[in-house]
C-alpha atoms as a PDB file:
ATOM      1  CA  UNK A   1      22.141  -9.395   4.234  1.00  0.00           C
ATOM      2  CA  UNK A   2      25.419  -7.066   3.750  1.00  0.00           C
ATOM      3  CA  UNK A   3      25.860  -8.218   0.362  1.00  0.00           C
ATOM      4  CA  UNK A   4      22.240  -7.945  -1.042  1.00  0.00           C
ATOM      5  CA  UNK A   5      20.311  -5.014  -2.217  1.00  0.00           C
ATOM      6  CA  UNK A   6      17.673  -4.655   0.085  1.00  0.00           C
ATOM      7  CA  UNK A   7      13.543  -3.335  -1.326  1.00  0.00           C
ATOM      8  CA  UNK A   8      11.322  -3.239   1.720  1.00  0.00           C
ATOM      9  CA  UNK A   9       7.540  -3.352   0.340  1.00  0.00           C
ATOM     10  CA  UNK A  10       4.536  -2.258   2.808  1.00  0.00           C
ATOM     11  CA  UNK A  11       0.997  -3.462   2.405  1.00  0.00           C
ATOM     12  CA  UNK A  12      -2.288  -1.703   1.082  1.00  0.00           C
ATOM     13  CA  UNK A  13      -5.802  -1.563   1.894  1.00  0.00           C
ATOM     14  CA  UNK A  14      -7.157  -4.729   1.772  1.00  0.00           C
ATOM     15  CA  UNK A  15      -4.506  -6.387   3.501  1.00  0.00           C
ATOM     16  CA  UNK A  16      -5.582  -6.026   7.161  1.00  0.00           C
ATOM     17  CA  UNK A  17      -6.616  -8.783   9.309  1.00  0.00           C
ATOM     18  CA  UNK A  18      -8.070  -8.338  12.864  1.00  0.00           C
ATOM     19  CA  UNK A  19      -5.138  -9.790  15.385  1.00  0.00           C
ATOM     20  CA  UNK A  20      -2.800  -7.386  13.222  1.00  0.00           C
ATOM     21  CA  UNK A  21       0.569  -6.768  15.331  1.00  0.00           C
ATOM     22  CA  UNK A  22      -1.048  -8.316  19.015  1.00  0.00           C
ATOM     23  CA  UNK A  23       2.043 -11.024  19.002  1.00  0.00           C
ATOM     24  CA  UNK A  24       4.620  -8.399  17.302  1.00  0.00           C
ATOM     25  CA  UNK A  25       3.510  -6.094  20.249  1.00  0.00           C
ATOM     26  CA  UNK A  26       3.689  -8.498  23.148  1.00  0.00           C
ATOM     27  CA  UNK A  27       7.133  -9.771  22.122  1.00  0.00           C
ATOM     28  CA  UNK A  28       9.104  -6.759  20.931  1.00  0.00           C
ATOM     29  CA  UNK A  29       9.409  -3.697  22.877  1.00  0.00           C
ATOM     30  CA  UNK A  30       9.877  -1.204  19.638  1.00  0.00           C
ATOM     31  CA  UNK A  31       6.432  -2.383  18.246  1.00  0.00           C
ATOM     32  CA  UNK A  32       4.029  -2.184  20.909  1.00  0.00           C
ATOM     33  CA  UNK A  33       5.586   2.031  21.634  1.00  0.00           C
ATOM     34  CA  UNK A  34       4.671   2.387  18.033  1.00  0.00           C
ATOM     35  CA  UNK A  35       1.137   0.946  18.605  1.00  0.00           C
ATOM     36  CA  UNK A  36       0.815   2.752  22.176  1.00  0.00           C
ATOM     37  CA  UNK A  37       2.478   6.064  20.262  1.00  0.00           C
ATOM     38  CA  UNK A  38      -0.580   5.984  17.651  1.00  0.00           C
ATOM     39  CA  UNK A  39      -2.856   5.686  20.167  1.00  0.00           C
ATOM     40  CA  UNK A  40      -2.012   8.941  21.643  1.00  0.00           C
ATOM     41  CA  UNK A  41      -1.379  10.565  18.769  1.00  0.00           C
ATOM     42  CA  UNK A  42      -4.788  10.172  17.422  1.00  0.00           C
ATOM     43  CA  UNK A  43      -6.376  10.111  20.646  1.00  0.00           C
ATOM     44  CA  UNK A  44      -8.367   6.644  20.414  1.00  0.00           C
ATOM     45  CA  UNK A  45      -7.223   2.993  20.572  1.00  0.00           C
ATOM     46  CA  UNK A  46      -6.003   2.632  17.141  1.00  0.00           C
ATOM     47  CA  UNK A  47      -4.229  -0.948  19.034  1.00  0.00           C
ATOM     48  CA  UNK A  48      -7.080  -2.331  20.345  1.00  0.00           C
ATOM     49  CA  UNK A  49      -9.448  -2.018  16.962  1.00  0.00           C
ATOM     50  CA  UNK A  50      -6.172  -3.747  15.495  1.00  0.00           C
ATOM     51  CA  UNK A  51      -5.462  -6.352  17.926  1.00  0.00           C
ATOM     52  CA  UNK A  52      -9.250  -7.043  18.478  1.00  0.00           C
ATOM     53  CA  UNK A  53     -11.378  -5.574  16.094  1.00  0.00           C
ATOM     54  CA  UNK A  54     -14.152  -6.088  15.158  1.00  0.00           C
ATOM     55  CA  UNK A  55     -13.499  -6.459  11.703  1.00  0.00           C
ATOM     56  CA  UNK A  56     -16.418  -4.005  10.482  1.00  0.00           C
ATOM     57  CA  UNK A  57     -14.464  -1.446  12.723  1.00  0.00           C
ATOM     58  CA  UNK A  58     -11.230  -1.946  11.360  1.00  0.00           C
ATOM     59  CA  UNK A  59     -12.213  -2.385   7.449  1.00  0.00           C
ATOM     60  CA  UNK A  60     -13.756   1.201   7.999  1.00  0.00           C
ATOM     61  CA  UNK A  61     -11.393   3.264   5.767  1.00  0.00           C
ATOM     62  CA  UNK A  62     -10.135   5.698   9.025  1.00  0.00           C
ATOM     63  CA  UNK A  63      -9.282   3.062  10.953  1.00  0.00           C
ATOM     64  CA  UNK A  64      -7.883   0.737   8.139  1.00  0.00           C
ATOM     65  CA  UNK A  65      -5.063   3.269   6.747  1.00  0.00           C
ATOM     66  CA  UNK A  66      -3.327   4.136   9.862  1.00  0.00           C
ATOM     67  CA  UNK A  67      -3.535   0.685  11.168  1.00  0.00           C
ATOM     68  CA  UNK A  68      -1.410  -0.914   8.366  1.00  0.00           C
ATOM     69  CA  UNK A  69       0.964   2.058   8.496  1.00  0.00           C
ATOM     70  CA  UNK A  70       1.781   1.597  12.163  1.00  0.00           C
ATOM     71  CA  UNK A  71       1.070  -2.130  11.576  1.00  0.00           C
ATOM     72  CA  UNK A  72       4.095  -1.707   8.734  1.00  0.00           C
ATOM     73  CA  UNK A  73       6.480  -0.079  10.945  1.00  0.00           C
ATOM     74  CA  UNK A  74       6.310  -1.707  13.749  1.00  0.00           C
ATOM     75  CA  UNK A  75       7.182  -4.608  11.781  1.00  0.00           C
ATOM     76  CA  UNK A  76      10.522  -2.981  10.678  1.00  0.00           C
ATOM     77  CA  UNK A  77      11.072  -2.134  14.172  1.00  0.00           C
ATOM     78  CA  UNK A  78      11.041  -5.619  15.963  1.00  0.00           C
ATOM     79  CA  UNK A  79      12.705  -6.718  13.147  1.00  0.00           C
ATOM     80  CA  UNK A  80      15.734  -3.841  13.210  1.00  0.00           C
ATOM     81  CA  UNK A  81      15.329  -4.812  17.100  1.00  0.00           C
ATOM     82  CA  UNK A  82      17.047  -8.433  16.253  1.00  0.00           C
ATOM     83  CA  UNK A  83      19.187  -7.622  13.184  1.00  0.00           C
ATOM     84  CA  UNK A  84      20.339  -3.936  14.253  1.00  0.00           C
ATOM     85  CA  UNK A  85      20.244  -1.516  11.496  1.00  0.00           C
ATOM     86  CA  UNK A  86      21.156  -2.835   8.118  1.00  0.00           C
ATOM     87  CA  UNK A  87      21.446  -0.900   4.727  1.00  0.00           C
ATOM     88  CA  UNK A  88      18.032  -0.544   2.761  1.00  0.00           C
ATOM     89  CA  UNK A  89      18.201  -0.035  -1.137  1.00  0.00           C
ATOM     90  CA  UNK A  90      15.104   1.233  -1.514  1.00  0.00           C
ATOM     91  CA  UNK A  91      11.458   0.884  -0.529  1.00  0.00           C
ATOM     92  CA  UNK A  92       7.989   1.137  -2.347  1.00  0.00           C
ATOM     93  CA  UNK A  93       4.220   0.565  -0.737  1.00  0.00           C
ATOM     94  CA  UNK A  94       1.255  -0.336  -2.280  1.00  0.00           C
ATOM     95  CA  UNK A  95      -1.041   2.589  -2.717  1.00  0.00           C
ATOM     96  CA  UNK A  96      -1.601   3.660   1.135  1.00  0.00           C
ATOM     97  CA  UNK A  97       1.821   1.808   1.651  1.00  0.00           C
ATOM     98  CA  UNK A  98       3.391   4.638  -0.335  1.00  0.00           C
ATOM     99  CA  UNK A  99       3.363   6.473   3.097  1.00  0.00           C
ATOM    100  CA  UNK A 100       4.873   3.943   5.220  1.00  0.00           C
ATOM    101  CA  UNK A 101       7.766   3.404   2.815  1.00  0.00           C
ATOM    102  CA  UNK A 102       8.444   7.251   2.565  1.00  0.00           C
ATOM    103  CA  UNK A 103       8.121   7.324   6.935  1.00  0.00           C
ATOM    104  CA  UNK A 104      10.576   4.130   6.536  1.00  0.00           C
ATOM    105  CA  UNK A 105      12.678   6.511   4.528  1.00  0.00           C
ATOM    106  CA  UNK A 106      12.566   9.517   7.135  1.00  0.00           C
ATOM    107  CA  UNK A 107      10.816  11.766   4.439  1.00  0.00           C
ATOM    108  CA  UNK A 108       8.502  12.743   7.650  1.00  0.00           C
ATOM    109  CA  UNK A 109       8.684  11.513  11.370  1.00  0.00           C
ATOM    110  CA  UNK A 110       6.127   8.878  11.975  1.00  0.00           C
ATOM    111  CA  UNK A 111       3.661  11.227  14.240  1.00  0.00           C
ATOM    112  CA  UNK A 112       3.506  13.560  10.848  1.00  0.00           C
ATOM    113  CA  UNK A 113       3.038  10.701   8.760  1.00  0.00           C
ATOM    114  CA  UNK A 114       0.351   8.856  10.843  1.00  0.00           C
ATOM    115  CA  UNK A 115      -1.443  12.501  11.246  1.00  0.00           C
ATOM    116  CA  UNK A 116      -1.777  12.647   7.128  1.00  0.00           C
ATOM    117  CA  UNK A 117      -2.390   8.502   6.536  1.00  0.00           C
ATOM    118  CA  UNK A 118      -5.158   9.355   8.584  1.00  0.00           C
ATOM    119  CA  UNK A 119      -6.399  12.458   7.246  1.00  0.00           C
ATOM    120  CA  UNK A 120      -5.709  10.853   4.000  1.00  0.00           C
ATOM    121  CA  UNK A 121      -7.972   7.611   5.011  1.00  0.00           C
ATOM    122  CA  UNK A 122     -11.243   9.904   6.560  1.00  0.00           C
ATOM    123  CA  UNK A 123     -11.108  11.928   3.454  1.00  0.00           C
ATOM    124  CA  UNK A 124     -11.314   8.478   1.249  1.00  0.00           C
ATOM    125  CA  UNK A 125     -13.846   7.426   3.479  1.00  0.00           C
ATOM    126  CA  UNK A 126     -16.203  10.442   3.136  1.00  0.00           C
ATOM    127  CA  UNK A 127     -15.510  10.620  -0.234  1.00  0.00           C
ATOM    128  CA  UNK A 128     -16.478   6.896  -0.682  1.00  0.00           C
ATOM    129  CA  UNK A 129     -19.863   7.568   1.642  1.00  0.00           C
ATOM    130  CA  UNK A 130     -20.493  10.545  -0.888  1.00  0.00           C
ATOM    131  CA  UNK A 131     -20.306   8.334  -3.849  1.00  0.00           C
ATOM    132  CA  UNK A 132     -21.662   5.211  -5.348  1.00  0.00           C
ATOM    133  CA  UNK A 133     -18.583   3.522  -6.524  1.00  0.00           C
ATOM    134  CA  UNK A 134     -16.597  -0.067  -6.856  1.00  0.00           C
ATOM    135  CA  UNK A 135     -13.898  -1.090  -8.427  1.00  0.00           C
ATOM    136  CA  UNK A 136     -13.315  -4.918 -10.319  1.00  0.00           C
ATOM    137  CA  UNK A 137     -10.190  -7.047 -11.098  1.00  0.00           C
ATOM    138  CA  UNK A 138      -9.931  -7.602 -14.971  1.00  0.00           C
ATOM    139  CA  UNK A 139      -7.994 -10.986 -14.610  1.00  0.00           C
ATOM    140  CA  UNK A 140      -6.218 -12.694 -18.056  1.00  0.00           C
ATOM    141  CA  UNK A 141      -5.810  -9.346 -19.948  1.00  0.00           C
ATOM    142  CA  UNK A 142      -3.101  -6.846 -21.006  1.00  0.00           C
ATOM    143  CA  UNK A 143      -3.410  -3.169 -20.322  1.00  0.00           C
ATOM    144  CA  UNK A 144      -4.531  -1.689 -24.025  1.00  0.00           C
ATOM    145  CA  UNK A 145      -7.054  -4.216 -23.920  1.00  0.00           C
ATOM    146  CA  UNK A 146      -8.292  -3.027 -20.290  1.00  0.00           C
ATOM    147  CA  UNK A 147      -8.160   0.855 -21.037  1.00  0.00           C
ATOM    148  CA  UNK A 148     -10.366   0.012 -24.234  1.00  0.00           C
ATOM    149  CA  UNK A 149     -13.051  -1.470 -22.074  1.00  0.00           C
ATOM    150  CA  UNK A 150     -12.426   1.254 -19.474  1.00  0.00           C
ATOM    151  CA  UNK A 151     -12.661   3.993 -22.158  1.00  0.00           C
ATOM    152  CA  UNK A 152     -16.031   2.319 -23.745  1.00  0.00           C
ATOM    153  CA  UNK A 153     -17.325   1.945 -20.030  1.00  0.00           C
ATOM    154  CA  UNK A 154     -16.315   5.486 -18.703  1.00  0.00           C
ATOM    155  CA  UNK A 155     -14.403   3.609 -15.474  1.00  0.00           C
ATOM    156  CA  UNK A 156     -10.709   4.692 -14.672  1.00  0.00           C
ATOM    157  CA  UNK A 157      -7.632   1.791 -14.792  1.00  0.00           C
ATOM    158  CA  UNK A 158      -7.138   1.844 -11.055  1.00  0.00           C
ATOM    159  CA  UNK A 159      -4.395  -0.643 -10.729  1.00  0.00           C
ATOM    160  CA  UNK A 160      -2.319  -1.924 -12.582  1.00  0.00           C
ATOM    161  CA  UNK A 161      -1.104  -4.816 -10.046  1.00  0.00           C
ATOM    162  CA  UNK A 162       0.816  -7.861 -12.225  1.00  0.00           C
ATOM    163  CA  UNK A 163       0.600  -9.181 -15.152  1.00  0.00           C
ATOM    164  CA  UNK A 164      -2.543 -10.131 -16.213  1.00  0.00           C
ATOM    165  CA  UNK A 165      -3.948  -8.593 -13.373  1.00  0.00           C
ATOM    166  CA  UNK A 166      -5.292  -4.892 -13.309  1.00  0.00           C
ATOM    167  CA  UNK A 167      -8.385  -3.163 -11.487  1.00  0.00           C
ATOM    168  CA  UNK A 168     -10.989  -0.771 -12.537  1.00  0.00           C
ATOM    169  CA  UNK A 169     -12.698   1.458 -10.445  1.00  0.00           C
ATOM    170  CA  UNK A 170     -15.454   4.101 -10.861  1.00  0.00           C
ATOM    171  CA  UNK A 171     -19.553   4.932 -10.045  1.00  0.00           C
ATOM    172  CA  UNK A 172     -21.107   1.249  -9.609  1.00  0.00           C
ATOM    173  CA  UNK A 173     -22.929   0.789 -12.309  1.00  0.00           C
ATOM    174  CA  UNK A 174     -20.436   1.274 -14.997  1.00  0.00           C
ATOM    175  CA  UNK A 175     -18.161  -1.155 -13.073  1.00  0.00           C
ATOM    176  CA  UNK A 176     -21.009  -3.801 -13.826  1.00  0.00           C
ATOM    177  CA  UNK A 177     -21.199  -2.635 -17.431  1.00  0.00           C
ATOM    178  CA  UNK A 178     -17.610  -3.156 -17.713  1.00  0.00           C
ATOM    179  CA  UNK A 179     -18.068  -6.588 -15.819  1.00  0.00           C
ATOM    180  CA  UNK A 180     -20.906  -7.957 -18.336  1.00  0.00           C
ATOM    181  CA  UNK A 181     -18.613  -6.884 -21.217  1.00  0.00           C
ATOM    182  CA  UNK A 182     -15.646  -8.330 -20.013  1.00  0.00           C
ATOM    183  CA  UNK A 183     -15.563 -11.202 -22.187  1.00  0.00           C
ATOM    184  CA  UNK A 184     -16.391  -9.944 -25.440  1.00  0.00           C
ATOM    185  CA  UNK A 185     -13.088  -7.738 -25.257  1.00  0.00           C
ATOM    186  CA  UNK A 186     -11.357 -11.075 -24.776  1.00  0.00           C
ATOM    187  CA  UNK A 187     -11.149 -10.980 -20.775  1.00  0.00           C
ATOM    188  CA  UNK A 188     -10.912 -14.383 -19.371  1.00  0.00           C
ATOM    189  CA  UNK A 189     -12.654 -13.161 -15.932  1.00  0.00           C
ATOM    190  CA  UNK A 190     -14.076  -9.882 -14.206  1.00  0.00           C
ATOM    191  CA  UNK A 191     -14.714  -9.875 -10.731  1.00  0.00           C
ATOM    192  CA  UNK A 192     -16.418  -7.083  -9.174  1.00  0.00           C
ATOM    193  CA  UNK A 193     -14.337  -6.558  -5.830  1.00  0.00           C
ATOM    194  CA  UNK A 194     -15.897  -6.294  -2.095  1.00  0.00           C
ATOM    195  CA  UNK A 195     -14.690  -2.732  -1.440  1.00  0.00           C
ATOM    196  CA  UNK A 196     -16.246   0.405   0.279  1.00  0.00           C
ATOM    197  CA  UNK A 197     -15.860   2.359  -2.823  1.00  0.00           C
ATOM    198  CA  UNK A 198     -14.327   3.582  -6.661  1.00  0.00           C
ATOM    199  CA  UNK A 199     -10.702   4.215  -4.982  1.00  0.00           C
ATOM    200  CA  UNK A 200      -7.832   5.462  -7.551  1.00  0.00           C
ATOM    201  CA  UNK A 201     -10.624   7.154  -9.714  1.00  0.00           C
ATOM    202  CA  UNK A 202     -12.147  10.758 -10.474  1.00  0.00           C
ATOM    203  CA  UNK A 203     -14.756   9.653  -7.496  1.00  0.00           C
ATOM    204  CA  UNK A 204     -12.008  10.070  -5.054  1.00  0.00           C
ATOM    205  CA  UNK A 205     -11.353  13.954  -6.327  1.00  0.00           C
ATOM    206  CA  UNK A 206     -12.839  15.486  -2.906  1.00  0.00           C
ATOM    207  CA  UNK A 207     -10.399  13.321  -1.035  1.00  0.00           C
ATOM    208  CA  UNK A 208      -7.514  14.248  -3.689  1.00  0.00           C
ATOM    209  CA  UNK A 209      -7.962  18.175  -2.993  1.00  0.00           C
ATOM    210  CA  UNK A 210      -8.344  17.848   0.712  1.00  0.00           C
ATOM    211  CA  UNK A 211      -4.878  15.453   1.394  1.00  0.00           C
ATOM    212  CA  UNK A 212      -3.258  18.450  -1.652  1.00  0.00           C
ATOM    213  CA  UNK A 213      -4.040  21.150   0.797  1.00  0.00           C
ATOM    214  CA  UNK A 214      -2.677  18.775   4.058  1.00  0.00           C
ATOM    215  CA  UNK A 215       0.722  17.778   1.795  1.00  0.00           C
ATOM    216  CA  UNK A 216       1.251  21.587   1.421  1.00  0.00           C
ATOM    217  CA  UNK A 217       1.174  21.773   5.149  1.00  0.00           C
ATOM    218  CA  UNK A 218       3.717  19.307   5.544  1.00  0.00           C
ATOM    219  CA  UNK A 219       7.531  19.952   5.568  1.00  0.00           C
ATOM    220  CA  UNK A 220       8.927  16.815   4.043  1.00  0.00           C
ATOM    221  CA  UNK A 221      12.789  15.934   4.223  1.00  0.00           C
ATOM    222  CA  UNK A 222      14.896  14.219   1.233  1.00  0.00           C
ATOM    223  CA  UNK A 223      14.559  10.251   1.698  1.00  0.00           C
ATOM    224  CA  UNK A 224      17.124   8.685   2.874  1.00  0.00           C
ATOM    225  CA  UNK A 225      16.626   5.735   0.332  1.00  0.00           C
ATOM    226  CA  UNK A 226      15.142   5.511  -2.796  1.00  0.00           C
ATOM    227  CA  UNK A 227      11.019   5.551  -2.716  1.00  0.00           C
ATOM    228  CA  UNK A 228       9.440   4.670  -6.004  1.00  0.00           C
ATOM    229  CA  UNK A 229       6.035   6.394  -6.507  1.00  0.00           C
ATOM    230  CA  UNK A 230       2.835   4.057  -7.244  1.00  0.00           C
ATOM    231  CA  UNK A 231       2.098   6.934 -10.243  1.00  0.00           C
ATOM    232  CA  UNK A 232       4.933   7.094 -11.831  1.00  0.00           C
ATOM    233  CA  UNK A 233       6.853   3.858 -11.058  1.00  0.00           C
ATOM    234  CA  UNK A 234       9.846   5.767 -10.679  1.00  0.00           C
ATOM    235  CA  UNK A 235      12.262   7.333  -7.833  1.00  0.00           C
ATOM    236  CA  UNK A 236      10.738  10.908  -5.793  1.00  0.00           C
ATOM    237  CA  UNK A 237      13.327  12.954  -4.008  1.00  0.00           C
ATOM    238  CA  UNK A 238      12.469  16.643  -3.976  1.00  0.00           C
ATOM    239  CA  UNK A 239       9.827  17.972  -1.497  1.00  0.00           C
ATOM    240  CA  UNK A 240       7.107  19.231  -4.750  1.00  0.00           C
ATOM    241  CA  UNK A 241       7.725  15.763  -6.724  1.00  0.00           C
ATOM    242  CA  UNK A 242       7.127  13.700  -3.300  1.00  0.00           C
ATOM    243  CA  UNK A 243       3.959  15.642  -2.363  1.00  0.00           C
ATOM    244  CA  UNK A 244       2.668  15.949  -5.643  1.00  0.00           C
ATOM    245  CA  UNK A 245       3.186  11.710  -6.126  1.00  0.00           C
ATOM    246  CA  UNK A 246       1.472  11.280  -3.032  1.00  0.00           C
ATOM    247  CA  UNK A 247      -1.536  13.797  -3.774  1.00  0.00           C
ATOM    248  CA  UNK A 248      -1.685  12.239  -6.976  1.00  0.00           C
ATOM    249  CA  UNK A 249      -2.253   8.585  -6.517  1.00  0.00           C
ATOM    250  CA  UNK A 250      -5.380   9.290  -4.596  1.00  0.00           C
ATOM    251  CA  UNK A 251      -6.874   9.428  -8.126  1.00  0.00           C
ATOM    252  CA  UNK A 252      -4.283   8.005 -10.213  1.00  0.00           C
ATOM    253  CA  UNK A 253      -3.360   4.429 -11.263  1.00  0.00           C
ATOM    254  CA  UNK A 254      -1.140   2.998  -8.997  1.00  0.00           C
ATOM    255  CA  UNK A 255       1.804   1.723 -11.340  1.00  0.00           C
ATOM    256  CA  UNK A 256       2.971  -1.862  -9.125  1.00  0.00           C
ATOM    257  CA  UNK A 257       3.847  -4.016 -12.309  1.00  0.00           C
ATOM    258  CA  UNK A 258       6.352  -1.169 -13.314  1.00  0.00           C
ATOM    259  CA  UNK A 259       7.809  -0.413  -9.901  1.00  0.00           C
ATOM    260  CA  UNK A 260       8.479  -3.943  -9.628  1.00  0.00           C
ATOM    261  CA  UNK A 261      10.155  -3.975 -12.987  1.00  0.00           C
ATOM    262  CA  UNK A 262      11.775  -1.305 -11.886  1.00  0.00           C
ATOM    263  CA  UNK A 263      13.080  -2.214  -8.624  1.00  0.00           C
ATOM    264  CA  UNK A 264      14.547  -5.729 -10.036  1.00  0.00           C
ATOM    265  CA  UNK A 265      15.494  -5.097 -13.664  1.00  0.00           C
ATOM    266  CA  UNK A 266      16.879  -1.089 -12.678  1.00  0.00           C
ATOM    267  CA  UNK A 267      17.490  -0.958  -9.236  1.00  0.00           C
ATOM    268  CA  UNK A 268      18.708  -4.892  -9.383  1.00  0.00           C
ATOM    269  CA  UNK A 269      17.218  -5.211  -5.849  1.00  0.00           C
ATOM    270  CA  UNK A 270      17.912  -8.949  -4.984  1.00  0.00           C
ATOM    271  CA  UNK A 271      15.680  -9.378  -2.057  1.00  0.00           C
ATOM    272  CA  UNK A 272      12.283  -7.877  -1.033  1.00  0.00           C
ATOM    273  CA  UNK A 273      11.170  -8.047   2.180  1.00  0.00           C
ATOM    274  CA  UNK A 274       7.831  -7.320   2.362  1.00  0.00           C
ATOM    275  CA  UNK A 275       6.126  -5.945   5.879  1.00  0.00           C
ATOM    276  CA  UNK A 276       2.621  -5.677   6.614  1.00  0.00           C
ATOM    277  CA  UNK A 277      -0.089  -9.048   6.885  1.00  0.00           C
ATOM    278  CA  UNK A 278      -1.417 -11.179   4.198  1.00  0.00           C
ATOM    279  CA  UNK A 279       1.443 -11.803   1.911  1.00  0.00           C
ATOM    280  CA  UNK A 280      -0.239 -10.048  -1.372  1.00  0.00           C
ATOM    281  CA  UNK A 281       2.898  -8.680  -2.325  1.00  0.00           C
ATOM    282  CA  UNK A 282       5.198 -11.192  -2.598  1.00  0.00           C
ATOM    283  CA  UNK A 283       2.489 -13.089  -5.048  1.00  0.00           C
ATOM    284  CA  UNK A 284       1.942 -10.149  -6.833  1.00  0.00           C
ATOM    285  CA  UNK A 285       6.357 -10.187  -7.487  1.00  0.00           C
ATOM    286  CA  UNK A 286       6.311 -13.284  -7.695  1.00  0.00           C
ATOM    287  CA  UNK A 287       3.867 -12.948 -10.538  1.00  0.00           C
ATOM    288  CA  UNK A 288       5.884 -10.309 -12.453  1.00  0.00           C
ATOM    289  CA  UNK A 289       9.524 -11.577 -11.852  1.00  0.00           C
ATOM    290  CA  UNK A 290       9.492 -15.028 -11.049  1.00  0.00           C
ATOM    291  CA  UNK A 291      11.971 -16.351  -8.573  1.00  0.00           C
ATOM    292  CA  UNK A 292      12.912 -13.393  -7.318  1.00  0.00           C
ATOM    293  CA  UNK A 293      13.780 -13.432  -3.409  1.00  0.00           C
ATOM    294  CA  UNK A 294      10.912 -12.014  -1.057  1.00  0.00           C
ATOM    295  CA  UNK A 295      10.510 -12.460   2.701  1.00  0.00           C
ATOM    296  CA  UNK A 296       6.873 -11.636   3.869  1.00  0.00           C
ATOM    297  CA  UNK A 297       6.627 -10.733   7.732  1.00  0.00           C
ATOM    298  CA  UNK A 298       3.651 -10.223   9.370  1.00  0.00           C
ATOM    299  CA  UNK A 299       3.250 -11.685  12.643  1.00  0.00           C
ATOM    300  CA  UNK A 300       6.187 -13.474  14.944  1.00  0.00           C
ATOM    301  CA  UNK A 301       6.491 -16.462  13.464  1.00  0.00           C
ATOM    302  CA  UNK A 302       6.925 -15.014  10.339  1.00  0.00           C
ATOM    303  CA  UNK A 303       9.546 -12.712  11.888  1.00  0.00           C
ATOM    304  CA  UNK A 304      10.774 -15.620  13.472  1.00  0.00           C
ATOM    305  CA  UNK A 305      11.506 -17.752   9.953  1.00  0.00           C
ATOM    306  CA  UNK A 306      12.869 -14.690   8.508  1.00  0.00           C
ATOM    307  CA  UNK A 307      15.515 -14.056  10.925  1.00  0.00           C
ATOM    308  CA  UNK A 308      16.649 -17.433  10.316  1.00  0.00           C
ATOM    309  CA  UNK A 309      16.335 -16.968   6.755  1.00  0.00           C
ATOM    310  CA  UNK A 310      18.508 -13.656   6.841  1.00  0.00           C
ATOM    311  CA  UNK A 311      20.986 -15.460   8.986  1.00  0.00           C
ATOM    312  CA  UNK A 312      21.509 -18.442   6.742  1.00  0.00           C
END
């Protein structure tokens, strides 16, 4: 590992699974006083609706966000626990994962950061059970071609997530408009997407001013390795530019083809490790710059295989 250039990558909604961190807890000390931390923090058992579910219970938005941040850290932690500290290059997080790459960073402690992720996910929520919105994948299709049909269609470009690959999001019926229409703009398939609402678009504006006035609340610290923001694809360093990113992508498309792009063909990050379950995010990398290193951990065999990975 000394002579690589490290990018961490933590998971977004949509990525949990019910048995999230149970193993990673029962094995490694430093996870499961992350997992009994968050419960106390937030005064319910964030652990047990992870380790146990039921799945209704943990998709719920509140529950969701926090659980993948802690879920995301406490990977790092049981695996800094067998390969002591080693030097990060730089770290980036799909939507919600923005936050646990900036708490990765020490941009805020993790009770501060697990205090707004899950402000930031019961503002979402209530602005999704305010709301009649979804959001679709747009699969086989460049971006001018998508912001056309989202333009025509009066839906917002939600993410942009590899190439070939982008999501629209916005009140449901438009969504199906955009759907039906699809193919005529040359789309090779649209997919309306089993989500709890129009997240990254204007209908998440309630949740975007509520988590502005909580970021201006927060004292943030300079990261202690580069973050790349999900709006701008690009490195955040000073307090206004961190909380503004991170207000901003409530609404906003999240950028992943270009951080990725940016992270490889700038940053020339050689390896990727990517914590947090499901494996999305190595796919989606894999997608836009084929070949390139990643290590997905999720669970302890997975943490297992990568530690003799990393020590080969």
């Amino acid at each position: 590992m000394k002579d690589k250039r490290i990018a961490l990558l933590f998971a977004g909604q949509g990525a949990q699974a019910v048995g999230m961190g149970k193993d990673l807890a029962a094995k490694y000390p430093a996870a499961a006083e992350l997992f009994s931390k968050a419960d106390s923090i937030l005064g319910y058992s964030l652990s047990k609706i992870a380790f146990e579910g039921p799945d209704e219970e943990l998709t719920q938005t509140k529950h969701c966000q926090p659980a993948l941040f802690v879920h995301g850290l406490a990977t790092l932690a049981a695996l800094r626990a067998e390969v002591g500290e080693f030097s990060v290059h730089a770290a980036a997080g799909l939507s919600l994962g923005e936050f646990t790459a900036h708490c990765a960073a020490g941009t805020f402690d993790f009770e501060t950061g697990l205090k707004l992720v899950a402000r930031r996910g019961l503002f979402m929520q209530e602005a999704c059970e305010q709301t009649s919105g979804g959001m679709a994948a747009m699969i086989g299709a460049d971006e001018s071609t998508v912001r056309a049909l989202a333009a025509e269609t009066d839906v917002d470009v939600a993410n942009l997530n590899s190439p070939g690959q982008i999501v629209v999001s916005g009140e449901s019926s438009k969504v199906a408009l955009a759907v039906s229409l699809a193919k005529e703009h040359g789309i090779r398939m649209a997919k309306t997407l089993n989500v709890a609402g129009a997240y990254h678009s204007r209908l998440m504006n309630s949740a975007f001013i509520r988590l502005g006035e909580e970021l201006q609340r927060t004292s943030l610290a300079t990261p202690r390795f580069m973050v790349i923001c999900n709006v701008d694809a690009a490195p955040v360093r000073e307090e206004e530019e961190i909380r503004s990113s991170l207000q901003d992508q409530v609404t906003g498309t999240v950028r992943w083809t270009e951080t990725i792009e940016y992270l490889v063909d700038e940053e020339k990050c050689d390896l990727f490790l990517e914590l947090g379950p499901g494996g999305v995010l190595a796919g989606l990398l894999n997608r836009t710059r084929k070949g390139t290193p990643c290590i997905s951990i999720t669970d302890e065999p997975s943490l297992e295989a990568a530690l003799t990975a990393l020590r080969s």
